[in-house]
C-alpha atoms as a PDB file:
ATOM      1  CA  UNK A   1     -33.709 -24.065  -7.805  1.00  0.00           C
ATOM      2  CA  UNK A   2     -35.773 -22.286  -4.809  1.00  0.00           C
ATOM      3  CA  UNK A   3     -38.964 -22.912  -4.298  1.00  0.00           C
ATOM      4  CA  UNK A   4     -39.510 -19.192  -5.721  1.00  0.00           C
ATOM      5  CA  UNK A   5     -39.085 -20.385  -9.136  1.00  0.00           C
ATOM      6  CA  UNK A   6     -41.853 -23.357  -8.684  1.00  0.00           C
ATOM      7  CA  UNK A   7     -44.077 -20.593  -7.252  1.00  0.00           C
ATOM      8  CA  UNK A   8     -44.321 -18.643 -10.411  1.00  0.00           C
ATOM      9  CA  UNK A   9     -44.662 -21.684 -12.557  1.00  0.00           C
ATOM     10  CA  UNK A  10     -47.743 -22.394 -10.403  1.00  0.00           C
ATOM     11  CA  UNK A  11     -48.769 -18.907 -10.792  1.00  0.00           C
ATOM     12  CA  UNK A  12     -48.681 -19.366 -14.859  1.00  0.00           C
ATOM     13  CA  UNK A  13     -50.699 -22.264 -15.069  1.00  0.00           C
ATOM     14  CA  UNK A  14     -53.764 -20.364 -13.052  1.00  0.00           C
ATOM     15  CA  UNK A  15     -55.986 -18.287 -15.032  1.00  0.00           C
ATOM     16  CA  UNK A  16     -59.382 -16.888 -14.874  1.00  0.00           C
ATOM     17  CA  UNK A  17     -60.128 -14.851 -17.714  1.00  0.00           C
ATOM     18  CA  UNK A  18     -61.192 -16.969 -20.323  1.00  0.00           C
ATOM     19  CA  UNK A  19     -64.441 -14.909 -21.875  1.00  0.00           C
ATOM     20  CA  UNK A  20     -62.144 -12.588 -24.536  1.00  0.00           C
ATOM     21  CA  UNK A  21     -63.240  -9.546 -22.773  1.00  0.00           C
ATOM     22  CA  UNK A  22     -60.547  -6.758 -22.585  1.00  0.00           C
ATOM     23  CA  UNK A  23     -59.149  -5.770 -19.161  1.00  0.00           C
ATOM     24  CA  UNK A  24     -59.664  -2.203 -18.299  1.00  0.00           C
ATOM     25  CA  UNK A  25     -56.159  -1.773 -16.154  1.00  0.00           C
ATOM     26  CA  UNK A  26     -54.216   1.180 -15.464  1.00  0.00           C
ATOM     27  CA  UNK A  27     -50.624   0.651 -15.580  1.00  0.00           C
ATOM     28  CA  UNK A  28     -49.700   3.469 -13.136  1.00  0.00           C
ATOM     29  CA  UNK A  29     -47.030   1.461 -10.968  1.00  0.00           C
ATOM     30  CA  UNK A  30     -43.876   3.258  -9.500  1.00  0.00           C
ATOM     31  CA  UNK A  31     -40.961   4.250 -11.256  1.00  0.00           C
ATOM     32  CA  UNK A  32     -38.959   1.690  -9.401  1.00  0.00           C
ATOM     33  CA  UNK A  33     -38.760  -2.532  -8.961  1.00  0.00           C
ATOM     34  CA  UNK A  34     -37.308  -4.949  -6.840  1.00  0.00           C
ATOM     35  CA  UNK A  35     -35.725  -8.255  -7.434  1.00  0.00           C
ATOM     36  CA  UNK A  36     -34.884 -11.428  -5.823  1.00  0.00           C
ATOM     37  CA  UNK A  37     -34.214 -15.436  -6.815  1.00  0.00           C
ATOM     38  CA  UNK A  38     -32.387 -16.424  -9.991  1.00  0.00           C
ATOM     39  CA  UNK A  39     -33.472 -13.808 -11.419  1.00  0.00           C
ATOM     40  CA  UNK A  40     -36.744 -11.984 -10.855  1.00  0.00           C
ATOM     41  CA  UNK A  41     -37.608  -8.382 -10.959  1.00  0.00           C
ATOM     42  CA  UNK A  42     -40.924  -7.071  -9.784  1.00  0.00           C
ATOM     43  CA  UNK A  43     -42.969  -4.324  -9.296  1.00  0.00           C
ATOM     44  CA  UNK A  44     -46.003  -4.242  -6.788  1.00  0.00           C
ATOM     45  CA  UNK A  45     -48.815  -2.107  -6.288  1.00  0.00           C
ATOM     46  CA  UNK A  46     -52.306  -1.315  -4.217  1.00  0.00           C
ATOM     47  CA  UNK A  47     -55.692   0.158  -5.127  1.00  0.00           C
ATOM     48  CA  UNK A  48     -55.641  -2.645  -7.327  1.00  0.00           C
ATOM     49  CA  UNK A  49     -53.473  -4.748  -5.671  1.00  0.00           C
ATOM     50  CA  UNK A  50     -51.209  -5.932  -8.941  1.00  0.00           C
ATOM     51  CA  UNK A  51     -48.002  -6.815 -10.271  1.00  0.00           C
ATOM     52  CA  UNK A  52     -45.845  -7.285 -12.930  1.00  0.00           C
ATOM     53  CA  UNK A  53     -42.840  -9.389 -13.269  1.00  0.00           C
ATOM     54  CA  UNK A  54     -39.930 -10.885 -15.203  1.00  0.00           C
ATOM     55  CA  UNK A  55     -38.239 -13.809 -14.726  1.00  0.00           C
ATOM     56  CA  UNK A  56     -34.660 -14.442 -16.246  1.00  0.00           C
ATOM     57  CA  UNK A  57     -33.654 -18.064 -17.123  1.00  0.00           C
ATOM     58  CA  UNK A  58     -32.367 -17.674 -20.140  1.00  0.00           C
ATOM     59  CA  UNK A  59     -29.664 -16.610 -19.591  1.00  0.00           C
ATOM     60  CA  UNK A  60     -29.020 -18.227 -16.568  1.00  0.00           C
ATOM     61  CA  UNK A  61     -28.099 -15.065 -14.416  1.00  0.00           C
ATOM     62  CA  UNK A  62     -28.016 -13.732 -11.076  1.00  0.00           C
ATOM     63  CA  UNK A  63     -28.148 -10.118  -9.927  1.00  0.00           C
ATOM     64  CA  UNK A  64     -24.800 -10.196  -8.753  1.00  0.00           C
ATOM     65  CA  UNK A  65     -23.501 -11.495 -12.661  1.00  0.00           C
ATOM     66  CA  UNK A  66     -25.636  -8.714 -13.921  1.00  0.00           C
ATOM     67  CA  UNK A  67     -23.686  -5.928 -12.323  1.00  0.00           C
ATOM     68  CA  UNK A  68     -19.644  -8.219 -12.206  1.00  0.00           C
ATOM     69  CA  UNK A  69     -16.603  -6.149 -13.437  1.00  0.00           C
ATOM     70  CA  UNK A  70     -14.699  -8.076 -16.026  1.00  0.00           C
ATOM     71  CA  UNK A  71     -11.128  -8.154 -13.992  1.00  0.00           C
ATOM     72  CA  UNK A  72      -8.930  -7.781 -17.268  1.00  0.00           C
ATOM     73  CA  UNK A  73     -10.928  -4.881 -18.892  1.00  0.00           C
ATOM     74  CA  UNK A  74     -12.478  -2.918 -15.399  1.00  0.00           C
ATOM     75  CA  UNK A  75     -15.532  -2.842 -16.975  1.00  0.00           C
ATOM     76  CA  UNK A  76     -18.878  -4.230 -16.671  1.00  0.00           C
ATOM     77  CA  UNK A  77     -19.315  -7.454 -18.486  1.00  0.00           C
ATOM     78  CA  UNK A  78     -22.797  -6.305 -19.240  1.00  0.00           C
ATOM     79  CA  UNK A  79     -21.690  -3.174 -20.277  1.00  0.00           C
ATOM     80  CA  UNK A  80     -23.584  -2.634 -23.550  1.00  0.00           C
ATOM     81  CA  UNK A  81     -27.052  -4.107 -21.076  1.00  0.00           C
ATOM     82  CA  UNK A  82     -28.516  -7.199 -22.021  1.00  0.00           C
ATOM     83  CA  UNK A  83     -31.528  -7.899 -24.496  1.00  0.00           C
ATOM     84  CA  UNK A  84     -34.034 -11.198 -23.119  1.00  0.00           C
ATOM     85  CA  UNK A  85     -36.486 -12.605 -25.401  1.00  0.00           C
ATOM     86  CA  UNK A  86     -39.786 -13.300 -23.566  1.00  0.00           C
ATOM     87  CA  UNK A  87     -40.716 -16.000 -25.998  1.00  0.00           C
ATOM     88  CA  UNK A  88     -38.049 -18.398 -25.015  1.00  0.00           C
ATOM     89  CA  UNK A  89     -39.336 -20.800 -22.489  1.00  0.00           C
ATOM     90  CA  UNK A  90     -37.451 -20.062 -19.450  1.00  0.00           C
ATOM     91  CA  UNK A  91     -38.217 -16.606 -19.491  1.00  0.00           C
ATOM     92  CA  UNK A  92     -41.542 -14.760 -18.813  1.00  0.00           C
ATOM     93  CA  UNK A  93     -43.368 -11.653 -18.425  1.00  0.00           C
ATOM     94  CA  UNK A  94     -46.831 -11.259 -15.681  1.00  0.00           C
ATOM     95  CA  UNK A  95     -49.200  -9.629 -14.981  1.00  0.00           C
ATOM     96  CA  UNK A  96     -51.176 -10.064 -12.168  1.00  0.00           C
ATOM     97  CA  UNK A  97     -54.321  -9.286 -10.013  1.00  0.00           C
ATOM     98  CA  UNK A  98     -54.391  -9.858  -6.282  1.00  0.00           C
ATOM     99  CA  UNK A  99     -57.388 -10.409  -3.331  1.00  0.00           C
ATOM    100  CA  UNK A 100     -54.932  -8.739  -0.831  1.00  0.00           C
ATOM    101  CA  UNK A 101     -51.340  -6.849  -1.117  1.00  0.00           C
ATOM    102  CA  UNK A 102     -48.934  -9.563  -2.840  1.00  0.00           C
ATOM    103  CA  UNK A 103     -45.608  -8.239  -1.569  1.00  0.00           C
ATOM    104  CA  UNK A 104     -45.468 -11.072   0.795  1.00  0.00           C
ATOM    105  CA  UNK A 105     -45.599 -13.493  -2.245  1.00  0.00           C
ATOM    106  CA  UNK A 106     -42.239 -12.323  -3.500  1.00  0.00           C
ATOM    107  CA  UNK A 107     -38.827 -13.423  -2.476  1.00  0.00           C
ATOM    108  CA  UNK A 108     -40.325 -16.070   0.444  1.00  0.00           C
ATOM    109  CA  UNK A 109     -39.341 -19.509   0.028  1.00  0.00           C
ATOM    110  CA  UNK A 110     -43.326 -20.481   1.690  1.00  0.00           C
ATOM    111  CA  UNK A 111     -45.520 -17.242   0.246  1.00  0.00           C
ATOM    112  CA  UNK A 112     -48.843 -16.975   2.549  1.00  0.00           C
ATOM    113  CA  UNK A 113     -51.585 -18.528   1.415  1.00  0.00           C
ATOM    114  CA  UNK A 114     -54.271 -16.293   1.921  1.00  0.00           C
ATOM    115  CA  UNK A 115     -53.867 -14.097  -1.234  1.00  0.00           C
ATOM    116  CA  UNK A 116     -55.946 -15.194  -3.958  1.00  0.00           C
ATOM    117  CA  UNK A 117     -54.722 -14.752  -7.648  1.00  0.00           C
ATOM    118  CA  UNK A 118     -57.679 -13.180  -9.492  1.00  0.00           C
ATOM    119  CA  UNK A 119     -55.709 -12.529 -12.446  1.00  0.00           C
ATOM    120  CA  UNK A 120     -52.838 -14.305 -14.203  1.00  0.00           C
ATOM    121  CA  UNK A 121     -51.535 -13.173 -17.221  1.00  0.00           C
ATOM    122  CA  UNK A 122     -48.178 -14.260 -19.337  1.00  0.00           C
ATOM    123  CA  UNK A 123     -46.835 -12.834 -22.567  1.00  0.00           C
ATOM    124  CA  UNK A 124     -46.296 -15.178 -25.186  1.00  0.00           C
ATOM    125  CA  UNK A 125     -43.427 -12.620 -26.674  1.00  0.00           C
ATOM    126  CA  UNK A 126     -41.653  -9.349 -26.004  1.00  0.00           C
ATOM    127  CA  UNK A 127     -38.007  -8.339 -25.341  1.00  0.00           C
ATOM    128  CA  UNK A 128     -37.105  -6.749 -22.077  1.00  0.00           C
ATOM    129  CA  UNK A 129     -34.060  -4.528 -22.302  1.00  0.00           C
ATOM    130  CA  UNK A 130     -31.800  -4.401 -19.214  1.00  0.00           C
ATOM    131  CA  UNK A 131     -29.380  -0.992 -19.148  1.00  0.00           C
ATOM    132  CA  UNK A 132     -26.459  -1.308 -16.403  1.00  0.00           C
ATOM    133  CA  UNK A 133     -24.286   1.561 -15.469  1.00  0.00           C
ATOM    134  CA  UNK A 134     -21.868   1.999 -13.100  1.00  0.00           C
ATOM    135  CA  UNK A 135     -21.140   5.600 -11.006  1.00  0.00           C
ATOM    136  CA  UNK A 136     -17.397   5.337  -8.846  1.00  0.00           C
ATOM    137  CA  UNK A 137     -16.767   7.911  -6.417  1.00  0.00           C
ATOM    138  CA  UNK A 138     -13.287   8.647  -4.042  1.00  0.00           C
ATOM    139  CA  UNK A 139     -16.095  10.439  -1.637  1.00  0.00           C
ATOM    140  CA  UNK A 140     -13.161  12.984  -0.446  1.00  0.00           C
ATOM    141  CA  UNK A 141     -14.920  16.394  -0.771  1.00  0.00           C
ATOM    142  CA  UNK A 142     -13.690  17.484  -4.132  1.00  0.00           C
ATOM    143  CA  UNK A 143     -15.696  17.222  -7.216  1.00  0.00           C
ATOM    144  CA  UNK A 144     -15.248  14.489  -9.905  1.00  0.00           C
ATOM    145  CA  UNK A 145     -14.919  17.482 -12.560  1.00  0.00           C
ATOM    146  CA  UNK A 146     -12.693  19.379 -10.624  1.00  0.00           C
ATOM    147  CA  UNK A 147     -10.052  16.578  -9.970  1.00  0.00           C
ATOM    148  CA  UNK A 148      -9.553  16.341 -13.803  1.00  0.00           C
ATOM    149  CA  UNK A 149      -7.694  18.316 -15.996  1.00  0.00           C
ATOM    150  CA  UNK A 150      -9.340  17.961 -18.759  1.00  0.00           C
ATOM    151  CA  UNK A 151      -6.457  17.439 -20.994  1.00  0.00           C
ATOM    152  CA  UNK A 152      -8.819  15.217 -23.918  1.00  0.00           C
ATOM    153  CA  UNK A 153     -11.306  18.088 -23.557  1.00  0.00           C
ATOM    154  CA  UNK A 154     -14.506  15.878 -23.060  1.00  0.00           C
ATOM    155  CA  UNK A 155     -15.125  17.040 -19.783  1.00  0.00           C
ATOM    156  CA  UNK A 156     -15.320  13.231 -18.603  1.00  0.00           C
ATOM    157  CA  UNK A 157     -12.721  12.434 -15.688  1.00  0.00           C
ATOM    158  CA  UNK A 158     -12.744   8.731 -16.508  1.00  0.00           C
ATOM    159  CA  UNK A 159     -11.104   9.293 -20.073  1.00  0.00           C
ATOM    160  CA  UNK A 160      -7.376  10.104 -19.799  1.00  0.00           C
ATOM    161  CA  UNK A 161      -7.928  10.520 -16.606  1.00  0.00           C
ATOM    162  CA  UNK A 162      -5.582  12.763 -14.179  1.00  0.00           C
ATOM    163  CA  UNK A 163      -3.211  10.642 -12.295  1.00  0.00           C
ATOM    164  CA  UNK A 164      -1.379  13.908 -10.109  1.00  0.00           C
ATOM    165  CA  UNK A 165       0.997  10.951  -8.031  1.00  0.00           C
ATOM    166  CA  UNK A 166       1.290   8.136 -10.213  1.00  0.00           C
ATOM    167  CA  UNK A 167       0.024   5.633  -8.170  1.00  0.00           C
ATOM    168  CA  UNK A 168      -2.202   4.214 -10.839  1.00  0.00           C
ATOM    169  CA  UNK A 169      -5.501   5.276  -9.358  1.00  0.00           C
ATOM    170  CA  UNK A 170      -7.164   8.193 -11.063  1.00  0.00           C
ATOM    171  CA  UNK A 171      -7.678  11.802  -8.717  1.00  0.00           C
ATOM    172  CA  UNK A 172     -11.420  11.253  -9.113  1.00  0.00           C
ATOM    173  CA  UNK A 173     -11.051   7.876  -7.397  1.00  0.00           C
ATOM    174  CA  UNK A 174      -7.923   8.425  -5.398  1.00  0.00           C
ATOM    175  CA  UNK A 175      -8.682   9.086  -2.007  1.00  0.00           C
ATOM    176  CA  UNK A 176      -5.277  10.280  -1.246  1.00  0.00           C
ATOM    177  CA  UNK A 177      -4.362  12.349  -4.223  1.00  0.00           C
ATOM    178  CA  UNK A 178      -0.872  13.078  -3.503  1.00  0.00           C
ATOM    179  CA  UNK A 179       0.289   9.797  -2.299  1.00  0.00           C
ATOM    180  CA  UNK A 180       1.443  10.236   1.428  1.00  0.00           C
ATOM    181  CA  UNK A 181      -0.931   8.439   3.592  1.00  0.00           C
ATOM    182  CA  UNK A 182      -3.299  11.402   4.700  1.00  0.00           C
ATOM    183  CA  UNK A 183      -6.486  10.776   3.121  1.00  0.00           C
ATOM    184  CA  UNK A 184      -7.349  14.126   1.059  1.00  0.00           C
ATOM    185  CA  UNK A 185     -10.774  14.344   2.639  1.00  0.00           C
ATOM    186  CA  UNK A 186      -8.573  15.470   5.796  1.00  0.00           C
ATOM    187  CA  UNK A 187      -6.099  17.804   3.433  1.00  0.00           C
ATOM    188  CA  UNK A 188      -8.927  20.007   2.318  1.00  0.00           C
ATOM    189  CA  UNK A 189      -9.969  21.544   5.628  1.00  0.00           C
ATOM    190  CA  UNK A 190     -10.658  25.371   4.482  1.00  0.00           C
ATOM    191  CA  UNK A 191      -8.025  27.645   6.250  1.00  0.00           C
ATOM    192  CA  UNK A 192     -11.223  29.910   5.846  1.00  0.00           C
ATOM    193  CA  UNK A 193      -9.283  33.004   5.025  1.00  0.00           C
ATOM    194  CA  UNK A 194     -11.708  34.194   2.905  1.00  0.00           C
ATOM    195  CA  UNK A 195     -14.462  33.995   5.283  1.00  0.00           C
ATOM    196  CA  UNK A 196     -16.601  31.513   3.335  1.00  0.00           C
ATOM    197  CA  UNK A 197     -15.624  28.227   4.880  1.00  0.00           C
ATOM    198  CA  UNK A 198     -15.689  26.345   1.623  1.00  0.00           C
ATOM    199  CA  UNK A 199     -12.646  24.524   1.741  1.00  0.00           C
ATOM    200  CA  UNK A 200     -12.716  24.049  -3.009  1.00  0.00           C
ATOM    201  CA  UNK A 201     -12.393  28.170  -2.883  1.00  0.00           C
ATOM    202  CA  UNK A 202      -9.437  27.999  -0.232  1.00  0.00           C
ATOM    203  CA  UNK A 203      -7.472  24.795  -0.080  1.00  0.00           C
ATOM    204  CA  UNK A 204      -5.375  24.663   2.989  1.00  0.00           C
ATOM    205  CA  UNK A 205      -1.510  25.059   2.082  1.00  0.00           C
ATOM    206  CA  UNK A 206       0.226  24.456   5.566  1.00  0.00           C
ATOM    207  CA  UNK A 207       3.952  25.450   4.222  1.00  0.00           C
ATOM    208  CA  UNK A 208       2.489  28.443   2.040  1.00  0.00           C
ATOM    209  CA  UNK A 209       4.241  27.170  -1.009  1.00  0.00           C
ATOM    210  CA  UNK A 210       1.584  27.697  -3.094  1.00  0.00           C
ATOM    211  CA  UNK A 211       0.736  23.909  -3.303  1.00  0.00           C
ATOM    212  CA  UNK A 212      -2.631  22.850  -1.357  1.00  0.00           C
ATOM    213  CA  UNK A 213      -2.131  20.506   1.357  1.00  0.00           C
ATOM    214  CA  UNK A 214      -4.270  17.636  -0.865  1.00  0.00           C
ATOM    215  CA  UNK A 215      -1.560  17.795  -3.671  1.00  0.00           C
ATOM    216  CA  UNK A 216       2.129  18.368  -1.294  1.00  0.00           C
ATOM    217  CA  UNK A 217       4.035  15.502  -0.558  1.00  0.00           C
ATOM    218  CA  UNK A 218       5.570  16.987   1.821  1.00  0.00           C
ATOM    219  CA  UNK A 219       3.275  19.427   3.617  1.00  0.00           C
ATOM    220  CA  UNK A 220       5.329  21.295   6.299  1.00  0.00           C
ATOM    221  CA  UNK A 221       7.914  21.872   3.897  1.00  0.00           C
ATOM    222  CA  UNK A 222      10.912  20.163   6.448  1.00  0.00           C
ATOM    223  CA  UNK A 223      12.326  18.389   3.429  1.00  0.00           C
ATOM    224  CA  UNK A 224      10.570  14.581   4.996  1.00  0.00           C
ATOM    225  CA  UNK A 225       7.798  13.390   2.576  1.00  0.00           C
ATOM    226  CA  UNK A 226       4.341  13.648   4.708  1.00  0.00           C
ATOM    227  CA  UNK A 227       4.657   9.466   3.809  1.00  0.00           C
ATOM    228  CA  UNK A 228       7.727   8.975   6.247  1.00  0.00           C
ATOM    229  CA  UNK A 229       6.446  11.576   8.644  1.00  0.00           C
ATOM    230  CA  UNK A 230       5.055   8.168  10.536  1.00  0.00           C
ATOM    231  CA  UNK A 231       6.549   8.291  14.131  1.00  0.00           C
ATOM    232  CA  UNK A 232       4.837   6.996  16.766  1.00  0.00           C
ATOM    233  CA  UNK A 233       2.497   4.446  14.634  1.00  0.00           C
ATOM    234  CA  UNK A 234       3.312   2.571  11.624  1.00  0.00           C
ATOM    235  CA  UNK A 235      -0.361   2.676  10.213  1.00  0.00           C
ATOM    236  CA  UNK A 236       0.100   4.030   7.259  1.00  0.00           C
ATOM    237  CA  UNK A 237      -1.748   7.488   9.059  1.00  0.00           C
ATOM    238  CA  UNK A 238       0.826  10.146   9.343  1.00  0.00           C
ATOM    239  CA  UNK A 239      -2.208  12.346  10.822  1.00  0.00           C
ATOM    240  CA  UNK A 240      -2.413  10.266  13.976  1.00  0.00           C
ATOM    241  CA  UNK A 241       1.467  10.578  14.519  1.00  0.00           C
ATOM    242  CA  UNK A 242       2.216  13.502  17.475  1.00  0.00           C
ATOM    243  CA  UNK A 243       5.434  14.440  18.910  1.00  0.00           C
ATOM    244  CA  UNK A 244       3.903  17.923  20.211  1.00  0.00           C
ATOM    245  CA  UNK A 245       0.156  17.461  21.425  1.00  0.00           C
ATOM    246  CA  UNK A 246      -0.920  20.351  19.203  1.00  0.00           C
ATOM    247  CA  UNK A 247       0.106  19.384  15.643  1.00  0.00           C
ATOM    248  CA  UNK A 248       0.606  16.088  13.978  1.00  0.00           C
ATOM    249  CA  UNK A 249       4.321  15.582  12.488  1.00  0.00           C
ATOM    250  CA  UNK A 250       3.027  15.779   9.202  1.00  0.00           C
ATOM    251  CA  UNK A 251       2.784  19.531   9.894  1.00  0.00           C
ATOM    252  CA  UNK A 252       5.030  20.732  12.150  1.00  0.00           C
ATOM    253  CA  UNK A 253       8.167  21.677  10.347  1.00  0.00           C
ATOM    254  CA  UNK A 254       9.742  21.197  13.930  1.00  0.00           C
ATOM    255  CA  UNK A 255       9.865  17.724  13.672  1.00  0.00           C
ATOM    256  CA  UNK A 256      12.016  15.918  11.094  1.00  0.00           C
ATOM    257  CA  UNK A 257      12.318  12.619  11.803  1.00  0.00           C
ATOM    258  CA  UNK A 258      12.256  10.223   8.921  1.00  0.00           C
ATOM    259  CA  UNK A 259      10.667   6.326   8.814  1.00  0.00           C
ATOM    260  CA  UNK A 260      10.854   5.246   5.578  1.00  0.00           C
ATOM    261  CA  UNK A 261       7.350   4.077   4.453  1.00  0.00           C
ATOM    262  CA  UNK A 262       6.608   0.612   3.744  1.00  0.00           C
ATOM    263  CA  UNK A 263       3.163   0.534   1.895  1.00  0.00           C
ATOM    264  CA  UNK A 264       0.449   2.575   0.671  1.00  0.00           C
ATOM    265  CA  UNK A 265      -3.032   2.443   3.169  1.00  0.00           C
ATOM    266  CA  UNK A 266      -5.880   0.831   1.222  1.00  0.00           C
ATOM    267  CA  UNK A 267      -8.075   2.779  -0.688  1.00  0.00           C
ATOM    268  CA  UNK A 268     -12.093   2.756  -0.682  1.00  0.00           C
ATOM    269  CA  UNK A 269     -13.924   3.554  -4.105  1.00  0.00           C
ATOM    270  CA  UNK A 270     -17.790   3.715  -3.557  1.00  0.00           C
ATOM    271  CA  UNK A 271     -19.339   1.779  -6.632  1.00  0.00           C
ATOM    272  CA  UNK A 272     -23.825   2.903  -7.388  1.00  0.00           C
ATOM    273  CA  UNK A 273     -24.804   0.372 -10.068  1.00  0.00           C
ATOM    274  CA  UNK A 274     -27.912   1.338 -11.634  1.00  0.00           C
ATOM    275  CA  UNK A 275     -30.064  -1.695 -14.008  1.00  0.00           C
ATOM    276  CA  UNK A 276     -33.334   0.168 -15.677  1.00  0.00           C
ATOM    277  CA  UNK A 277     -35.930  -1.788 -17.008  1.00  0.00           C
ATOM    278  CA  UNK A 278     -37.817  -1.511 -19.894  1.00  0.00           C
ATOM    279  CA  UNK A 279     -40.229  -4.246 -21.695  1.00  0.00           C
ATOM    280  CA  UNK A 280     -41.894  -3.957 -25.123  1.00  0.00           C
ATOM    281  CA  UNK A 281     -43.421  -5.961 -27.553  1.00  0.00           C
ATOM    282  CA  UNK A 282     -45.432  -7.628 -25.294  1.00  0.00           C
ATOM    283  CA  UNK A 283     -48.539  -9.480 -26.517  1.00  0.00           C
ATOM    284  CA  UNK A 284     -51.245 -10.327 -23.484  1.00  0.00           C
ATOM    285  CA  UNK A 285     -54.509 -12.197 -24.340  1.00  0.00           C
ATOM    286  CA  UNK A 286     -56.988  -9.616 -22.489  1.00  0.00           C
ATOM    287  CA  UNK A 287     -54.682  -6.453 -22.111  1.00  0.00           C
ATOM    288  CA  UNK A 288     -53.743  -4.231 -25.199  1.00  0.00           C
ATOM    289  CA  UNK A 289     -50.708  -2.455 -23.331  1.00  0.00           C
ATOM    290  CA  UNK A 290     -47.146  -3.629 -25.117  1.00  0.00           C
ATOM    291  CA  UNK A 291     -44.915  -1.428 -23.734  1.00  0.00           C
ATOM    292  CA  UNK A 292     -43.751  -1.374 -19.779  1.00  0.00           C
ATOM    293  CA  UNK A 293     -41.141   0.933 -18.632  1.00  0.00           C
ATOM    294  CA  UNK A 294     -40.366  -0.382 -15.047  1.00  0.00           C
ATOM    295  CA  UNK A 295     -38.319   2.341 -14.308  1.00  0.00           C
ATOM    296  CA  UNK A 296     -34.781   1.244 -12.066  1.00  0.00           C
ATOM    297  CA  UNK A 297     -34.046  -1.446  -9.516  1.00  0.00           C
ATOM    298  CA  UNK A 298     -33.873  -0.715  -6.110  1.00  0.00           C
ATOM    299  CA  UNK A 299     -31.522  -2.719  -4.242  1.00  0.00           C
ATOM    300  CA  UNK A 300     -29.060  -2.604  -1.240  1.00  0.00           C
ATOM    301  CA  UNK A 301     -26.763  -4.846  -3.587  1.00  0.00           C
ATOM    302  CA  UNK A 302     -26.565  -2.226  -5.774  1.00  0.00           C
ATOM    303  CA  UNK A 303     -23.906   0.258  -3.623  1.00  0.00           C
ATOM    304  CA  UNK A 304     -20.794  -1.460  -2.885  1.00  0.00           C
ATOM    305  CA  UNK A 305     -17.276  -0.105  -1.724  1.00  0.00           C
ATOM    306  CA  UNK A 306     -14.207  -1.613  -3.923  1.00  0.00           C
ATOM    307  CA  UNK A 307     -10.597  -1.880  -1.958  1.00  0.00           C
ATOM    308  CA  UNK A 308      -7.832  -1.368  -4.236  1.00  0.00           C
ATOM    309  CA  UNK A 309      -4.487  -0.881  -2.271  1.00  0.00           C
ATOM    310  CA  UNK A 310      -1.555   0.727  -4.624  1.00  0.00           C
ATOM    311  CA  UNK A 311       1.793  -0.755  -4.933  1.00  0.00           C
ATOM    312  CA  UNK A 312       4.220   1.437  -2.878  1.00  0.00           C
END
């Protein structure tokens, strides 16, 4: 266990308000909290300097377990959040009053030692509810809404979602909706015809056959899938492939020259986890309060970019 954890036992046993007298404090923290160790989320504050924290032993979880995908389902394990009861021993809930700014006293394995604890409170119950989500993205330009046909009229891509090559990866999160290598974020480019240079009110449709570029497997019409249109390197890129130094093969209907393709190119699906925090119940000696809505985590653990590479 890091010495983090033996800090904020040590920080429990202090206390210095033993007269019954009931603290005056204003809770007006931030609407966001931090975290760090196995498992500790915070919040920090000046003009008093203060804090208030949770630690999570029970269960025994880490940040990284809090946000896992179950790899059978694709779904967060902690999908429907997670409840902790305060009372149980290995958990507990702080409040605290500082000398100096206690950021410093978080997250370090040897916290400086010239902050002085003036106040240090611990419920003796409450239940803090922990809410997960998960947003995924493709990140190619087009709108999650718009790359769904709505067929189960919620609205909601990620229920019967629209699959346009069958590749097993839905539009919203395919990065290459049609399936031939050219990432769709490079399909889009607005022929600008209509002046506006919005590329979602004017798809470009190379072979004019009424199919955008983004959605045509074969986009110079030359009767060789865009996929096989891979010439000079086999990258799984047909747009860096250039017989004529003007126009990749992909698009010149000049050039017909077939290589069969042997895989699809990996794709990238961005992944923003969002954990909320929100504490009630609470029961503090000197501090009528029993409600704490810490708002949501902030963490660079919390954005993440998921490979998933379809079979050809």
């Amino acid at each position: 266990m890091r010495k983090l954890v033996t800090i904020l036992f040590i920080f429990t046993l202090i206390s210095s308000c033993d007269d019954g007298d009931i603290l005056n404090v204003e809770f007006n923290f931030d609407d966001t909290f931090l975290a760090c160790g196995e498992l500790v989320f915070y919040q920090v504050k000046q003009n008093p300097f203060e804090s208030l924290s949770l630690k999570i032993g029970d269960p025994a979880i880490s940040l990284e377990d809090l946000i896992a995908i179950d790899t059978v389902t694709n779904e967060l394990v902690y999908k429907n959040g997670l409840v902790v009861d305060i009372a149980r021993a290995a958990n507990q809930f702080n409040y605290r009053s500082y000398s100096g700014n206690p950021s410093s006293l978080f997250c370090n394995d040897v916290p400086p030692s010239n902050i002085q604890i003036n106040e240090d409170l611990s419920s003796v119950a409450g239940k803090a509810y922990i809410t997960v989500s998960l947003l995924e993205d493709d990140r190619d330009g087009i709108p999650a809404a718009f790359e769904d046909e709505n067929l189960d009229g919620d609205f909601n891509p990620a229920t019967n979602p629209t699959d346009r090559d069958g590749d097993g990866i839905p539009d919203y999160l395919d990065v290459d909706d049609d399936g031939d290598n050219v990432l769709t974020s490079i399909e889009i480019a607005d022929s600008n015809e209509d002046g506006d240079n919005d590329p979602l009110t004017n798809f470009r449709d190379t072979d004019l056959d009424g199919i955008p570029d983004y959605l045509d497997p074969d986009d110079d019409n030359d009767g060789v899938p865009t996929i096989e249109e891979e010439n000079e390197s086999a990258d799984q890129n047909p747009a860096n492939d250039f017989s004529s130094p003007e126009i990749a093969d992909y698009l010149n209907p000049n050039v017909a020259i077939s290589v069969p393709a042997t895989a699809y190119r990996t794709h990238l699906i961005n992944q923003v986890f969002t954990i909320s925090l929100r504490v009630e119940d609470v029961r503090f000696s000197t501090i009528q309060q029993d409600v704490f809505n810490m708002g949501t985590l902030t963490d660079s653990r919390l954005t993440k970019n998921k490979s998933v590479t379809p079979q050809l």
